[in-house]
C-alpha atoms as a PDB file:
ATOM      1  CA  UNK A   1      -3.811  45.838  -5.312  1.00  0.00           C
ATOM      2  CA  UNK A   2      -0.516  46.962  -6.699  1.00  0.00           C
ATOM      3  CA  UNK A   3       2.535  45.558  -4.704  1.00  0.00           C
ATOM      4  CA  UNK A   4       3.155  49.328  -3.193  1.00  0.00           C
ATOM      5  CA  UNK A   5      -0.307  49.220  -1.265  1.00  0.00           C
ATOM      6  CA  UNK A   6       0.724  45.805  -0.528  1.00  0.00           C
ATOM      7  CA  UNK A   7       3.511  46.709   1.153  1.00  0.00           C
ATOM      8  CA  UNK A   8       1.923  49.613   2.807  1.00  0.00           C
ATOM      9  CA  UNK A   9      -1.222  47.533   3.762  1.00  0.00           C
ATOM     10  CA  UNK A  10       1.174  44.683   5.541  1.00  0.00           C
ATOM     11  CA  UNK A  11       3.392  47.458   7.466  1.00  0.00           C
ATOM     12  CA  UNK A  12      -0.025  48.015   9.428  1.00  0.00           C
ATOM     13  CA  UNK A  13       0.665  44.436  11.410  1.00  0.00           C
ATOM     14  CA  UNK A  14       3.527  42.825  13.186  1.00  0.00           C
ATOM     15  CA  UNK A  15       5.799  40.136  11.211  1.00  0.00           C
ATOM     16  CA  UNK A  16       4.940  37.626  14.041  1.00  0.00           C
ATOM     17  CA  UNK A  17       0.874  38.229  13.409  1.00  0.00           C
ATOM     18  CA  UNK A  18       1.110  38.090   9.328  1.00  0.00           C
ATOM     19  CA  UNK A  19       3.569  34.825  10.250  1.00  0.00           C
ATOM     20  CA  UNK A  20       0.716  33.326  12.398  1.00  0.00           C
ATOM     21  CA  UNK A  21      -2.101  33.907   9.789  1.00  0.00           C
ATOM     22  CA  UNK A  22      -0.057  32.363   6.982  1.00  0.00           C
ATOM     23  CA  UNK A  23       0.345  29.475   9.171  1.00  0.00           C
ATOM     24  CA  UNK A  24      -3.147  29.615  10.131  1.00  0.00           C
ATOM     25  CA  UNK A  25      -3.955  29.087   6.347  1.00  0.00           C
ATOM     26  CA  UNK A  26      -1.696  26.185   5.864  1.00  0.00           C
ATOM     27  CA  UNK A  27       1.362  28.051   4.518  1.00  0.00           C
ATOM     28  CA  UNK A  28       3.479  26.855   6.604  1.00  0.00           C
ATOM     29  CA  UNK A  29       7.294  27.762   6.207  1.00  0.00           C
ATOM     30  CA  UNK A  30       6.116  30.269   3.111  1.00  0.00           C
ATOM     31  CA  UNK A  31       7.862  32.873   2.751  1.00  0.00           C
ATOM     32  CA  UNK A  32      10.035  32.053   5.146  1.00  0.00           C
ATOM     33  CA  UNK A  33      13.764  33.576   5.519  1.00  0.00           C
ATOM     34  CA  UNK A  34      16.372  31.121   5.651  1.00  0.00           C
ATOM     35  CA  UNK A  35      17.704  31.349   9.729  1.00  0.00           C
ATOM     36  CA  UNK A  36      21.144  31.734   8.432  1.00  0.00           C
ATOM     37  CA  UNK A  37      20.670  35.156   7.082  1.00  0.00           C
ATOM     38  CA  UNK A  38      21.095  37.601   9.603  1.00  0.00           C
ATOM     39  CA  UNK A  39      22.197  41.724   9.913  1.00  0.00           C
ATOM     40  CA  UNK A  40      25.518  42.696   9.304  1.00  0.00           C
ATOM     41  CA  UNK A  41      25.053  45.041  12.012  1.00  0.00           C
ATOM     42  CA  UNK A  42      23.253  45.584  15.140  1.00  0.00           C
ATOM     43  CA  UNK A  43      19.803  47.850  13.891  1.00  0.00           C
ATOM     44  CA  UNK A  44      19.899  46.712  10.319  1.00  0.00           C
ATOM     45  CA  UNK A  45      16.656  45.868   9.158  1.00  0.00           C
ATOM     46  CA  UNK A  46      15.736  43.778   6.250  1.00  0.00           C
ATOM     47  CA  UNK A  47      12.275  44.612   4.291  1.00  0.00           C
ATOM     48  CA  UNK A  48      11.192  44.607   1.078  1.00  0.00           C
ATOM     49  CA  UNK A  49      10.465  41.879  -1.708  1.00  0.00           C
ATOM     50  CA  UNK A  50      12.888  39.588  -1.832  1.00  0.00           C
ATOM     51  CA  UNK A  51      14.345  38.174  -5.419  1.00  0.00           C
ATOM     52  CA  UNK A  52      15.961  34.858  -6.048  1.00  0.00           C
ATOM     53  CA  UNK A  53      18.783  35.050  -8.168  1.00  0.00           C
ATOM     54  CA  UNK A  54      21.610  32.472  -9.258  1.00  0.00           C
ATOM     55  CA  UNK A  55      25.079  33.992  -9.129  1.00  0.00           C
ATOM     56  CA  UNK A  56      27.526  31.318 -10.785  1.00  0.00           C
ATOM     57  CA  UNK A  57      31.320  30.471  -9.347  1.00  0.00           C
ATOM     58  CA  UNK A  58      34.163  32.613 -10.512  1.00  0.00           C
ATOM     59  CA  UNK A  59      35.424  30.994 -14.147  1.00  0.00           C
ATOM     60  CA  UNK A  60      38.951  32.402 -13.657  1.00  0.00           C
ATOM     61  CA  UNK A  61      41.421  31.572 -10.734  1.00  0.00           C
ATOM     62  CA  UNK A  62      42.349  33.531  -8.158  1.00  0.00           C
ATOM     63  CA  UNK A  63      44.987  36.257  -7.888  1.00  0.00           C
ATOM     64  CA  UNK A  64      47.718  35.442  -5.414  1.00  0.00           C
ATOM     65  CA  UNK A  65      47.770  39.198  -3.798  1.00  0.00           C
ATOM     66  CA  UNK A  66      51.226  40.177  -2.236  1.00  0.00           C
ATOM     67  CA  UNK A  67      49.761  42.839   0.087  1.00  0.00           C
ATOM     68  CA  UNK A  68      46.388  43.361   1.954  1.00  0.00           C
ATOM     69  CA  UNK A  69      46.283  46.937  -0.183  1.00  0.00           C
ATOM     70  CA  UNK A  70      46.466  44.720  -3.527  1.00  0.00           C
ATOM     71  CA  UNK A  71      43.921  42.709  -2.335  1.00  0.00           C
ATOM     72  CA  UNK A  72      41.043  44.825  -1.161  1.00  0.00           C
ATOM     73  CA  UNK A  73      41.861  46.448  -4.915  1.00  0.00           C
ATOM     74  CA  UNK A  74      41.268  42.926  -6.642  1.00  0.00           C
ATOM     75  CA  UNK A  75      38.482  42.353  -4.549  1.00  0.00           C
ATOM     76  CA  UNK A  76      37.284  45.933  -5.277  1.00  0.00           C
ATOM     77  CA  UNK A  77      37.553  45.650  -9.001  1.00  0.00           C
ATOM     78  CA  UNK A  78      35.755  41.885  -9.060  1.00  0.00           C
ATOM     79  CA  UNK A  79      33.003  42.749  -7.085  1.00  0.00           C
ATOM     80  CA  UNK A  80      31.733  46.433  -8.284  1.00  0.00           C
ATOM     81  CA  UNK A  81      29.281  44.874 -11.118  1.00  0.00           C
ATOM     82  CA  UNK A  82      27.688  41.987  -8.895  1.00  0.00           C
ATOM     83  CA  UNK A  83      24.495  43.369  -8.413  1.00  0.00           C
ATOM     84  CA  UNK A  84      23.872  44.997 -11.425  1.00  0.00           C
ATOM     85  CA  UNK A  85      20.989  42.844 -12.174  1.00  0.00           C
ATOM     86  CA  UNK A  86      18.682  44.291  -9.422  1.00  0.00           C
ATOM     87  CA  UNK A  87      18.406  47.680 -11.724  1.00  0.00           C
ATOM     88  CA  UNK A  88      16.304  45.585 -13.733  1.00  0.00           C
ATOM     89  CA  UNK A  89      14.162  44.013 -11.379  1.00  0.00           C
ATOM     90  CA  UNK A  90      10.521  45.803 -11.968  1.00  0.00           C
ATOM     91  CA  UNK A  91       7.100  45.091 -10.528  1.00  0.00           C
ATOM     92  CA  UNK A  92       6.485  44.071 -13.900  1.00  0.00           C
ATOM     93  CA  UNK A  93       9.170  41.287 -14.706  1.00  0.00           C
ATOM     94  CA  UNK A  94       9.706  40.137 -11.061  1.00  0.00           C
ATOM     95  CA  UNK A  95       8.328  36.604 -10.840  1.00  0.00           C
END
């Protein structure tokens, strides 16, 4: 079964029954989302795979930013490339 009829397969049940049954089987707390992680917004959803990743502290000290312009910019400019690693996430390399 390829993980897309996985996924499709799994969407048939509710996240509380497919929680139950892994329990059920002694996988307790598999799987499990850490409680801490929650929507930025009311309706968000989170689905999918999920990918653990290490992102390492900043190397470089901070800029002291004069203005709340200049800093949205510097925060702008360090944080455009942060997730550039999930373009190469594939079925096929995802552990």
């Amino acid at each position: 079964m390829t993980r897309t009829e996985l996924i499709n397969e799994l969407r048939k049940y509710r996240c509380a029954d497919l929680s139950d049954a892994m329990d059920a089987l002694g996988m307790v707390n598999v799987g499990s989302m850490n409680p801490n992680m929650k929507p930025l917004r009311p309706g968000m959803e989170f689905k999918g795979f999920a990918y653990t990743v290490k992102l390492l502290p900043k190397q470089t000290p901070n800029k002291q930013c004069k203005t709340v312009a200049e800093y949205k910019e510097e925060l702008t400019r360090e944080c455009e490339n942060i997730y550039s690693f999930v373009n190469d996430i594939t079925p096929e390399n995802a552990k």
